[in-house]
Protein backbone atom coordinates (compact mmCIF):
# COMPACT_ATOMS: atom_id res chain seq x y z
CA UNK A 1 -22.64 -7.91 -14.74
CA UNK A 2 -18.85 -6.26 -15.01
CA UNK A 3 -17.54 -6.33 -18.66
CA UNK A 4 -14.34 -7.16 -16.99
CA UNK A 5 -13.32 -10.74 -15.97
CA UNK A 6 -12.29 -11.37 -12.08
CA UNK A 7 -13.57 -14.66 -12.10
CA UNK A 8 -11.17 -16.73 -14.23
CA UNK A 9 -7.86 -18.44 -11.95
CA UNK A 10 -5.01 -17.19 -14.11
CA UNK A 11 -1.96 -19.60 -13.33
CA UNK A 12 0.36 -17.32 -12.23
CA UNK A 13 3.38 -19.51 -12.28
CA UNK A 14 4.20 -19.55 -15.68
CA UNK A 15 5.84 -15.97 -15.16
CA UNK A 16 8.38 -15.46 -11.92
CA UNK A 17 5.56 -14.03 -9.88
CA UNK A 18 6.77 -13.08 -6.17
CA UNK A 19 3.26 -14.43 -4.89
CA UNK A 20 4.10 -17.76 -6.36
CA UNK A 21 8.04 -17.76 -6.10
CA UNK A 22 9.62 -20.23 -3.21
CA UNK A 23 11.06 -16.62 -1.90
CA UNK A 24 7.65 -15.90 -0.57
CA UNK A 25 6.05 -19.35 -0.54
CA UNK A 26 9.10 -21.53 1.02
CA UNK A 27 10.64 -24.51 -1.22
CA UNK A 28 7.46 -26.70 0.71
CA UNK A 29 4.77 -24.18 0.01
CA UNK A 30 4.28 -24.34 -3.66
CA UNK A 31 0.93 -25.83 -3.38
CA UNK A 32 -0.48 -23.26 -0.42
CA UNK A 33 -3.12 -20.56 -0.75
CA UNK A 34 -0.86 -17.71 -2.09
CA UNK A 35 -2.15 -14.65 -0.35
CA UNK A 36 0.89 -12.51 1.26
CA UNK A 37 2.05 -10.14 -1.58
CA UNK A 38 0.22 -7.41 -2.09
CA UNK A 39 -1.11 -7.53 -5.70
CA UNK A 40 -4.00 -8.09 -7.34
CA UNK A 41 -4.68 -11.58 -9.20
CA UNK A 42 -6.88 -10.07 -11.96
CA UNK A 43 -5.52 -9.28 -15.14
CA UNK A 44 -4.75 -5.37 -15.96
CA UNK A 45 -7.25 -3.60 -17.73
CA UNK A 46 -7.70 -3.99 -21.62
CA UNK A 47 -6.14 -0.58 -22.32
CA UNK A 48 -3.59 -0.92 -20.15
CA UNK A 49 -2.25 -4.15 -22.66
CA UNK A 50 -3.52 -2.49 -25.38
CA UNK A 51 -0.98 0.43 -25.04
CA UNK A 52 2.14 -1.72 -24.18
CA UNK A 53 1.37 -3.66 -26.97
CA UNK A 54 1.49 -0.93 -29.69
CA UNK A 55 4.17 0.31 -27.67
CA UNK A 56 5.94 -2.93 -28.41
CA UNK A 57 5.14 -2.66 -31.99
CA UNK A 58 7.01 0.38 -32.46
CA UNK A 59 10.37 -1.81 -31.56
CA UNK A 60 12.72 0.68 -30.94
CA UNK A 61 13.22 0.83 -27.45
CA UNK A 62 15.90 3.56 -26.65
CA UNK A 63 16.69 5.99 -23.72
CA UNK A 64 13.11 8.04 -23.63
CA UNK A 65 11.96 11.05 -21.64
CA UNK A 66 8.90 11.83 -20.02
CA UNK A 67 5.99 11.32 -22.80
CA UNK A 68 4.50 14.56 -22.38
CA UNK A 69 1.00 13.33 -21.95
CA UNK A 70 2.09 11.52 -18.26
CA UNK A 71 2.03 14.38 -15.71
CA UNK A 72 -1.61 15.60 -17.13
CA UNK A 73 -2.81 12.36 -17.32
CA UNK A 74 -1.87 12.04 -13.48
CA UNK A 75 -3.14 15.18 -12.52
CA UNK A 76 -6.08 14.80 -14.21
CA UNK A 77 -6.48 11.96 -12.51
CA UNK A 78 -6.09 13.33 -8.76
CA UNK A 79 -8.00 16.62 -9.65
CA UNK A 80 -11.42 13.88 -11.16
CA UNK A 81 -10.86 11.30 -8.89
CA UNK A 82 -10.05 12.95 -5.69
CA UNK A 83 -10.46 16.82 -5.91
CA UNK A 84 -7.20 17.48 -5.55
CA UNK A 85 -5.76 20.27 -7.75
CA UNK A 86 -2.01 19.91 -7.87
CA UNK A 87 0.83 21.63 -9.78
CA UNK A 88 2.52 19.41 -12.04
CA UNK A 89 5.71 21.73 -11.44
CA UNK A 90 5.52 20.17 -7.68
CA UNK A 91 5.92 16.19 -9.29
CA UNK A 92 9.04 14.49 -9.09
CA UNK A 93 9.66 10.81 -10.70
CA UNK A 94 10.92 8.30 -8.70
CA UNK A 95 11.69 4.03 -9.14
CA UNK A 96 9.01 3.14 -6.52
CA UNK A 97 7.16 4.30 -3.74
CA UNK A 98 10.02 2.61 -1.23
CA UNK A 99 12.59 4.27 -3.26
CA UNK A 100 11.14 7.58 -2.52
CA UNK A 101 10.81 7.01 0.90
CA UNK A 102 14.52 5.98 1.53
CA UNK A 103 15.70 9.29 -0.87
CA UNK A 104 13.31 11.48 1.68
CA UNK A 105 15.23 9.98 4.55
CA UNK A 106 18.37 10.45 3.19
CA UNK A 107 17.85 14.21 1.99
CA UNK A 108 16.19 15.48 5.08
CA UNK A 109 17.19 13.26 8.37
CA UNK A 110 20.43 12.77 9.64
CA UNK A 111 21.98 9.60 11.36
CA UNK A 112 20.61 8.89 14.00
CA UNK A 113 17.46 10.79 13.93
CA UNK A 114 14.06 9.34 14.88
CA UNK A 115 11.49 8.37 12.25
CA UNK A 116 7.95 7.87 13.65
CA UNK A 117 5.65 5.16 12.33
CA UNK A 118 2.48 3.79 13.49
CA UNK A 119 2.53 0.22 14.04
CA UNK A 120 1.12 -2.11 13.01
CA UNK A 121 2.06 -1.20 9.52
CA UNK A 122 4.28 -1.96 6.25
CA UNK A 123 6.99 -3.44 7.67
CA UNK A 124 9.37 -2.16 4.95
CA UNK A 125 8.64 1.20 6.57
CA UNK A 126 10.98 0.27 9.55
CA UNK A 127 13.23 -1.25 7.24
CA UNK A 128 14.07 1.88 5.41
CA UNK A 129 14.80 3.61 8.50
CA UNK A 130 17.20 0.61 9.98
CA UNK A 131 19.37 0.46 6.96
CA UNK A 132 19.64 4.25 6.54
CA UNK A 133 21.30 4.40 9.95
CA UNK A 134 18.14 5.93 11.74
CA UNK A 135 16.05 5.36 14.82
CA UNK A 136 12.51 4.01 14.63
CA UNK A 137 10.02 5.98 17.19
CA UNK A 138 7.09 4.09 17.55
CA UNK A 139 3.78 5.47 18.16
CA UNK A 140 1.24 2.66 18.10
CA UNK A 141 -2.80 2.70 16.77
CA UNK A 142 -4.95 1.37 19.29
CA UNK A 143 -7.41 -1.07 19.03
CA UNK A 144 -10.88 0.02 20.52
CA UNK A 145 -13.77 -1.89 20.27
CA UNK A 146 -12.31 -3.49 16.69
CA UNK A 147 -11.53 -0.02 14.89
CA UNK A 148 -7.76 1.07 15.26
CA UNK A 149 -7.06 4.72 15.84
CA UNK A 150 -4.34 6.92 16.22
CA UNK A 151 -2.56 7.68 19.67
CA UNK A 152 -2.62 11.25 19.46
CA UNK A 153 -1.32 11.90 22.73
CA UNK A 154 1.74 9.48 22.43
CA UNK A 155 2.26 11.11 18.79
CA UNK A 156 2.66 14.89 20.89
CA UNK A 157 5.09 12.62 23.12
CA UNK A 158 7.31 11.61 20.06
CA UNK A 159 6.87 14.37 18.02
CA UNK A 160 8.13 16.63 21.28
CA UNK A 161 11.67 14.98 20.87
CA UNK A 162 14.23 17.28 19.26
CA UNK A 163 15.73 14.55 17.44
CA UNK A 164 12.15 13.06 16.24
CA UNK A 165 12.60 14.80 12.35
CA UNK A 166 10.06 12.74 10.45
CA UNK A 167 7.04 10.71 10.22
CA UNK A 168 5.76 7.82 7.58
CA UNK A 169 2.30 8.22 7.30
CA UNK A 170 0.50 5.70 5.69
CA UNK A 171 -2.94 6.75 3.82
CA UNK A 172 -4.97 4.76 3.26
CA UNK A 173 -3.31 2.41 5.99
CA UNK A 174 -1.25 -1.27 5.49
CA UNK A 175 -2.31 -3.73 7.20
CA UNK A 176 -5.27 -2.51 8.95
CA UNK A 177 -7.61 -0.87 6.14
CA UNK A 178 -8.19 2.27 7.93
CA UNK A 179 -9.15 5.27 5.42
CA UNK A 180 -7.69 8.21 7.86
CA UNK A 181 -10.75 11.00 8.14
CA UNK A 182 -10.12 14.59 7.32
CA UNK A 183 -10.37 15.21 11.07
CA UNK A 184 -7.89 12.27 12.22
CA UNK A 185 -5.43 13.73 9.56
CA UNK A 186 -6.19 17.29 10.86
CA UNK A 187 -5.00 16.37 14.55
CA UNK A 188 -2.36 14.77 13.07
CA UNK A 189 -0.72 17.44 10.71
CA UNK A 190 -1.24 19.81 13.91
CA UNK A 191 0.85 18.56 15.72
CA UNK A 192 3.52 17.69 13.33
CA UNK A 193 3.60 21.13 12.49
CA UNK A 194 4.00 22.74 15.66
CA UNK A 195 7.13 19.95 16.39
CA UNK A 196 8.43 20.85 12.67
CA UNK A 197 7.93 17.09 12.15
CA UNK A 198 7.96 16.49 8.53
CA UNK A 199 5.38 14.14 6.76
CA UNK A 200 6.19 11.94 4.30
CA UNK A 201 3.05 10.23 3.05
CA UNK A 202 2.55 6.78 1.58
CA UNK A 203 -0.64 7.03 -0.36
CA UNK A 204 -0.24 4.02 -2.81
CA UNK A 205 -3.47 2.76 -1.64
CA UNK A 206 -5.23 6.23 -2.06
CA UNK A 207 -7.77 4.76 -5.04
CA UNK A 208 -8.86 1.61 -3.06
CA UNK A 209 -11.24 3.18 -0.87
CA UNK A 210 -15.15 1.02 0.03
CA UNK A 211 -18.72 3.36 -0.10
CA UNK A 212 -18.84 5.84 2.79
CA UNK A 213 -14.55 6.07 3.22
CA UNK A 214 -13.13 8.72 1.40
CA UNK A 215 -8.93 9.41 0.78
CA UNK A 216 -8.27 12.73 1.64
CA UNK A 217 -4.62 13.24 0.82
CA UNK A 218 -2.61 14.30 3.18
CA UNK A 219 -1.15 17.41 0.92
CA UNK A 220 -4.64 19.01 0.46
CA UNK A 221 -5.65 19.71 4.21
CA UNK A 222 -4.10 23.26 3.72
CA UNK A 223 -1.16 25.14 2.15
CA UNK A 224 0.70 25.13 5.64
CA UNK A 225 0.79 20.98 5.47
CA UNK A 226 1.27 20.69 2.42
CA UNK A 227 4.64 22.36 2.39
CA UNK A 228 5.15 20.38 5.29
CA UNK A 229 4.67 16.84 3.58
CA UNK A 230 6.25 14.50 0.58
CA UNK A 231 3.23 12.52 -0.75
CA UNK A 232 4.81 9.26 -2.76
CA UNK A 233 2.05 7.97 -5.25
CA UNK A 234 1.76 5.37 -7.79
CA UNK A 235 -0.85 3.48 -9.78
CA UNK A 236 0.72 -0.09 -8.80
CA UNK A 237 -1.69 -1.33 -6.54
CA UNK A 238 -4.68 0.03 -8.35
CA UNK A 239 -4.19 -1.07 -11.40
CA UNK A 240 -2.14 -4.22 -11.08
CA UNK A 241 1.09 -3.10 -12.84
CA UNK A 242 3.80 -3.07 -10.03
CA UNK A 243 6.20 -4.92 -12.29
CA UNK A 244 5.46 -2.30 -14.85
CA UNK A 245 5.23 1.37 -13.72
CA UNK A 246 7.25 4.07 -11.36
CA UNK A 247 6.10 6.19 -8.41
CA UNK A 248 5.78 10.05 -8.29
CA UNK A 249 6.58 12.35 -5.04
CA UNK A 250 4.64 15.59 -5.07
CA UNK A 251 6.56 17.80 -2.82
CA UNK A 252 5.03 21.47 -2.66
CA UNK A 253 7.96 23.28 -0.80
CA UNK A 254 10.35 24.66 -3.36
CA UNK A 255 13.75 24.25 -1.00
CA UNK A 256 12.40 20.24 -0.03
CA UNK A 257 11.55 19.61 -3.73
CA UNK A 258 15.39 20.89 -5.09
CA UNK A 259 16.95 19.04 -2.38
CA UNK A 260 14.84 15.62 -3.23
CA UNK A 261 15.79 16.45 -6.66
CA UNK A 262 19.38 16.78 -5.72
CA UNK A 263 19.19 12.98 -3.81
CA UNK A 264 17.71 11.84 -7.20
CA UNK A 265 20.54 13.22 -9.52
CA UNK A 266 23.37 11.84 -6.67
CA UNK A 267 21.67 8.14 -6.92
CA UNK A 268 20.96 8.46 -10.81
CA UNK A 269 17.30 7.19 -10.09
CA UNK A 270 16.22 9.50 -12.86
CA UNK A 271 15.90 7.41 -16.34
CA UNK A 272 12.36 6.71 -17.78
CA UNK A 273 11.04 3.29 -18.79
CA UNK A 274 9.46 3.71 -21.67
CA UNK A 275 6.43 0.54 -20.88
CA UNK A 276 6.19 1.96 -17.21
CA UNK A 277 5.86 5.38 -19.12
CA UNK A 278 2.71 3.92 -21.49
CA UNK A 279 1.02 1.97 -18.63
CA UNK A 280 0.52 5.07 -16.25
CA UNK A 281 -0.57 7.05 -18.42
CA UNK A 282 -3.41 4.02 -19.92
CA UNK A 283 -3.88 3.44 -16.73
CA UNK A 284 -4.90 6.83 -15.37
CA UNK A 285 -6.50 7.90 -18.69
CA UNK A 286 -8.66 5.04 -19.79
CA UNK A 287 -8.94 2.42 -16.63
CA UNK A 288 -11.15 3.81 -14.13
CA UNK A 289 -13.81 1.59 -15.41
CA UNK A 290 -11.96 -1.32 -14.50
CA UNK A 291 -10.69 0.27 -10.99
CA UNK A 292 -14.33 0.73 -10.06
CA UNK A 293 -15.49 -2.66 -10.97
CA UNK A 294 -12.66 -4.42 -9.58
CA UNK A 295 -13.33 -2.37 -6.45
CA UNK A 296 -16.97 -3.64 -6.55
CA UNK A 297 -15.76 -7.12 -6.83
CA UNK A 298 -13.23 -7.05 -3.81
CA UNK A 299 -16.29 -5.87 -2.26
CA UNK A 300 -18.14 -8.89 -3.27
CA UNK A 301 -14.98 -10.86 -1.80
CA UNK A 302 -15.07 -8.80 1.45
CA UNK A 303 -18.97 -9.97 1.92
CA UNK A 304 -17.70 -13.48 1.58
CA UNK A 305 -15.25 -13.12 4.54
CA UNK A 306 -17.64 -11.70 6.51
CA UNK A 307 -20.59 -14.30 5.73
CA UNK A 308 -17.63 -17.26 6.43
CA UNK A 309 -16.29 -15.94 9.45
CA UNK A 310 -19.40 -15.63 10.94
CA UNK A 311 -18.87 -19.31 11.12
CA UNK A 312 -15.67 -19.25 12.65
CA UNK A 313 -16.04 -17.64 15.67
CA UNK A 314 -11.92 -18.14 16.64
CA UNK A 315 -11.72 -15.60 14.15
CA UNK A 316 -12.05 -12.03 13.72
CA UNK A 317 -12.10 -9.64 11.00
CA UNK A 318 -10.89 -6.02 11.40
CA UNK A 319 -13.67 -4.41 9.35
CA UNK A 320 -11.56 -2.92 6.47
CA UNK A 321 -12.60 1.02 4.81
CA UNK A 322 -10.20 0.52 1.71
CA UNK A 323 -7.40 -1.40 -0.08
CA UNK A 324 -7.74 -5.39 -0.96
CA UNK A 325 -6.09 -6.28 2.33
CA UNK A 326 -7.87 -7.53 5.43
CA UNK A 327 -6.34 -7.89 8.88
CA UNK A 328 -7.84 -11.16 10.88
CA UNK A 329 -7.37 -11.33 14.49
CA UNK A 330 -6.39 -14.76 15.60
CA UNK A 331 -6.13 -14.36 19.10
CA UNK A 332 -8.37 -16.66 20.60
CA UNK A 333 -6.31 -19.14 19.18
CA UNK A 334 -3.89 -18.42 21.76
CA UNK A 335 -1.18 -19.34 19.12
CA UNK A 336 2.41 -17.67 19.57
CA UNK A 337 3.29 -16.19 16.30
CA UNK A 338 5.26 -19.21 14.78
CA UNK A 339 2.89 -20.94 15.82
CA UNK A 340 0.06 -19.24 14.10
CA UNK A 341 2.09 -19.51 11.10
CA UNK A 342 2.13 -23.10 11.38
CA UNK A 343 -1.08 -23.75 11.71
CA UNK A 344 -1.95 -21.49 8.83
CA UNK A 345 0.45 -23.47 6.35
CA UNK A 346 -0.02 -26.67 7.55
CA UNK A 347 -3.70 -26.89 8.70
CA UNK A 348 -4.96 -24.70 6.86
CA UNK A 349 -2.51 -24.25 3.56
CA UNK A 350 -2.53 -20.63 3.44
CA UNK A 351 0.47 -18.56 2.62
CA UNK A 352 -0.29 -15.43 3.88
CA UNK A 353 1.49 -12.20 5.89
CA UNK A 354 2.45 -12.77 9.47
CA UNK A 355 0.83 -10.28 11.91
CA UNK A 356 4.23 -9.94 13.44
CA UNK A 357 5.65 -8.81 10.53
CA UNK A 358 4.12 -5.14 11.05
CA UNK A 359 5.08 -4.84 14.29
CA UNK A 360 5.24 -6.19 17.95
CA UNK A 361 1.41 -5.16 17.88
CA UNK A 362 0.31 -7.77 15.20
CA UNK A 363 1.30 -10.66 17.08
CA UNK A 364 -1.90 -13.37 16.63
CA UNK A 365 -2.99 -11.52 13.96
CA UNK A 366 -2.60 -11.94 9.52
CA UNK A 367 -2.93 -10.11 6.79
CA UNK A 368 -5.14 -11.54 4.02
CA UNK A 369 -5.08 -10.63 0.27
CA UNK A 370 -8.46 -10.51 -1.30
CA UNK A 371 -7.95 -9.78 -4.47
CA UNK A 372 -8.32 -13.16 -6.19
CA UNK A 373 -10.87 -14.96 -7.85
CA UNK A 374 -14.07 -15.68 -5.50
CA UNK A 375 -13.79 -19.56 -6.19
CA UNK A 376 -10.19 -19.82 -4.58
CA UNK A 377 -10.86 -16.96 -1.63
CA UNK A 378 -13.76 -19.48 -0.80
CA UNK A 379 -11.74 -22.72 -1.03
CA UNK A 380 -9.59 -20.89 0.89
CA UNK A 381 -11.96 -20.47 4.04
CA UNK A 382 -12.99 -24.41 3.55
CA UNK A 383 -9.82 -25.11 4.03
CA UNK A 384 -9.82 -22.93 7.51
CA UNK A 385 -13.33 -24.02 8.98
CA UNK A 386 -11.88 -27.28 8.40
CA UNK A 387 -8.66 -27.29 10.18
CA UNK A 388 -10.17 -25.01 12.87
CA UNK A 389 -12.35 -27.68 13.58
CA UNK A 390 -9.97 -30.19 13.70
CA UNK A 391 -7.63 -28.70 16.53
C-alpha cells in the first residue's frame, strides 16, 4: 500500500482552480465530471509543502535570485532519472513551458515562416505560431491499427520547404500518449537536420512514462541534434505544482542559447519566484517517491478504463505509453464534434477536452484526464455506460 494518499476527493473549488472555474466548465457545467485541464487531482508531495511552508516562515519575500541548489537539483535529476548528463551552463529559466516556446519562435523564425507540428496535438502549439505572425505546416500522425505514428515521408515533404524553419516536437506526446522510441526520434532528427529544421522540444511530460516506454530526450540522441534542438522542461505536470513553479530551456548551441537569452532580457521574463524557486528544487530532490507511486496509481486508473470500456464497445481507447491523459475514440458514435460534446455534457456529465481541439484529425475523438481519485474516474464511466445505453 502507497504511503501517499490518491484516494481522498479533495474539493477543489474552494481555491480558483481552472479545472473547476466556469472558464473551463461553462456557467451550466459546475456540477460535470471535471476532466479537461491537464493537472493532477492529488495533492503535491509532503516535501514539496513542507518546503514552501518554511519558506513562508521566513516572511520576507523580496526580489531573489536563483537559490544555488536549483540547477543541480535539476540536473541531478535528468542525469538519475533519465541518463541524461547535461551542462548546467546550457539551462536557461523561463515563465512556462508556452512561454519558451513563443520566445524560440520569436528569436529564430521570421514572419511568415512555417512551423511544423504533428497533429493531433496541444492545441496551444498552433496558437503560438498564429499569434506570432507565422504559418502552421502540418504534418499529421497516422493512425494504424490503434497506435499513431509519425508520417515520415510527409515530414521530408515539409521539412523540404525553404521557408519550413522549425518544428514543435512534443515528447512524450499530448493528446495521444505516445512515448516517441529512440529510433522514431532518430528518423526524425535526420531529417530535420539535413533541412536545417530546428527542433524545439516540449518534454513536460518526459517523467510520466508506463513499464516498457522509456523518454529518451530529444537533446541526447547525439551532439549534432542536440545543437540542433531547444528542449523546454518543467516539473509541473509531474509533480502537480503548475500554479507554483517555472520552466527551463536547455539549449546546447552557444549562438541559439545567447540569442534566447537576448529574447529573455528584451521581454524581461527573467525575475525568480522565490516559492516556484523552493518547490522545484523539493520537488526534484525529495519527490520521486511520490512521482513513482502516483505513476503506479494512474496505472491502477488506466486498468479501470480498460476493464470499463470493454463494456462499451462504442468506445475506444488509444492504448496510452505515458502521461495521465488518454485519448478515446468516439467514432462509432457517428457524432459531429458539437455534437459529441453534447452528448458528453449532457448525457453523460463529463467536462472533458474536445478531440477537435488538437486538430482537424481529432474530430470524434476526447481527451480524458486520469489523474483523479479512482471513486470519481469510476462514477465517471457509470455515468457513460448509462447514457450510451440510453441513445
Amino acid at each position: 500500500m502507497s504511503e501517499f494518499d490518491f484516494d481522498t476527493c479533495i474539493d477543489r473549488r474552494e481555491v480558483p482552480a481552472l479545472k473547476h472555474h466556469p472558464i473551463v466548465l461553462g456557467k451550466d457545467g459546475m456540477n460535470l465530471f471535471p476532466a479537461g485541464v491537464a493537472d493532477m487531482d492529488f495533492r503535491v508531495a509532503p516535501c514539496i509543502t513542507a518546503a514552501m511552508q518554511n519558506r513562508v516562515a521566513h516572511g520576507v519575500f523580496g526580489y531573489e535570485t536563483v537559490p544555488d541548489g536549483l540547477m543541480p537539483a535539476l540536473t541531478s535529476w535528468l542525469q538519475g532519472r533519465h541518463g541524461w548528463s547535461v551542462d548546467p551552463n546550457h539551462v536557461l529559466r523561463a515563465p512556462n513551458v508556452l512561454n519558451a516556446l513563443a520566445m524560440a519562435v520569436n528569436a529564430f523564425t521570421g514572419p511568415g515562416d512555417g512551423i511544423i507540428v504533428q497533429p493531433p496535438v496541444f492545441f496551444d502549439f498552433a496558437d503560438i505560431i498564429s499569434d506570432n505572425g507565422r504559418c502552421v505546416v502540418e504534418n499529421p500522425l497516422i493512425l494504424r491499427d490503434g497506435r499513431y505514428e509519425m508520417d515520415f515521408d510527409g515530414l521530408e515533404r515539409v521539412a523540404a520547404d525553404a521557408k519550413t524553419r522549425m518544428i514543435f516536437l512534443c515528447n512524450p506526446h499530448n493528446p495521444i500518449g505516445r512515448v516517441w522510441t529512440h529510433e522514431e526520434l532518430l528518423r526524425l532528427a535526420e531529417i530535420t537536420r539535413r533541412h536545417d529544421v530546428l527542433v524545439v522540444s516540449d518534454e513536460i511530460h518526459g517523467d510520466l512514462t508506463f513499464p516498457g516506454h522509456s523518454y529518451t530526450p530529444f537533446a541526447s540522441l547525439s551532439e549534432a541534434d542536440a545543437r540542433n534542438s531547444i528542449t523546454c522542461l518543467s516539473p509541473a505536470k509531474s509533480f502537480n505544482i503548475a500554479a507554483c513553479c517555472s520552466a527551463f530551456t536547455i539549449v546546447p548551441d552557444a549562438t541559439r542559447r545567447a540569442a534566447l537569452q537576448a529574447e529573455n532580457s528584451r521581454l524581461t521574463v527573467n525575475k525568480n519566484n522565490a516559492f516556484a524557486s523552493v518547490a522545484m528544487e523539493a520537488a526534484y530532490c525529495h519527490a520521486g517517491p511520490w512521482l513513482d507511486a502516483a505513476l503506479a496509481y494512474v496505472q491502477g486508473n488506466l486498468d479501470l478504463v480498460r476493464m470499463r470500456l470493454a463494456q462499451m464497445p462504442e468506445v475506444d481507447l488509444i492504448e496510452p505509453e505515458g502521461t495521465f491523459l488518454v485519448w478515446l475514440d468516439f467514432r462509432r458514435l457517428e457524432l459531429a464534434p458539437d455534437a459529441l460534446t453534447s452528448f458528453l455534457r449532457q448525457d453523460a456529465g463529463w467536462a472533458i477536452t474536445r478531440g477537435i481541439a488538437f486538430g482537424q484529425q481529432g474530430a470524434g475523438f476526447a481527451r480524458l484526464n486520469i489523474a483523479c481519485p479512482r471513486n470519481s474516474l469510476s462514477s465517471a464511466f457509470d455515468a457513460l455506460k448509462q447514457a450510451l445505453s440510453e441513445r
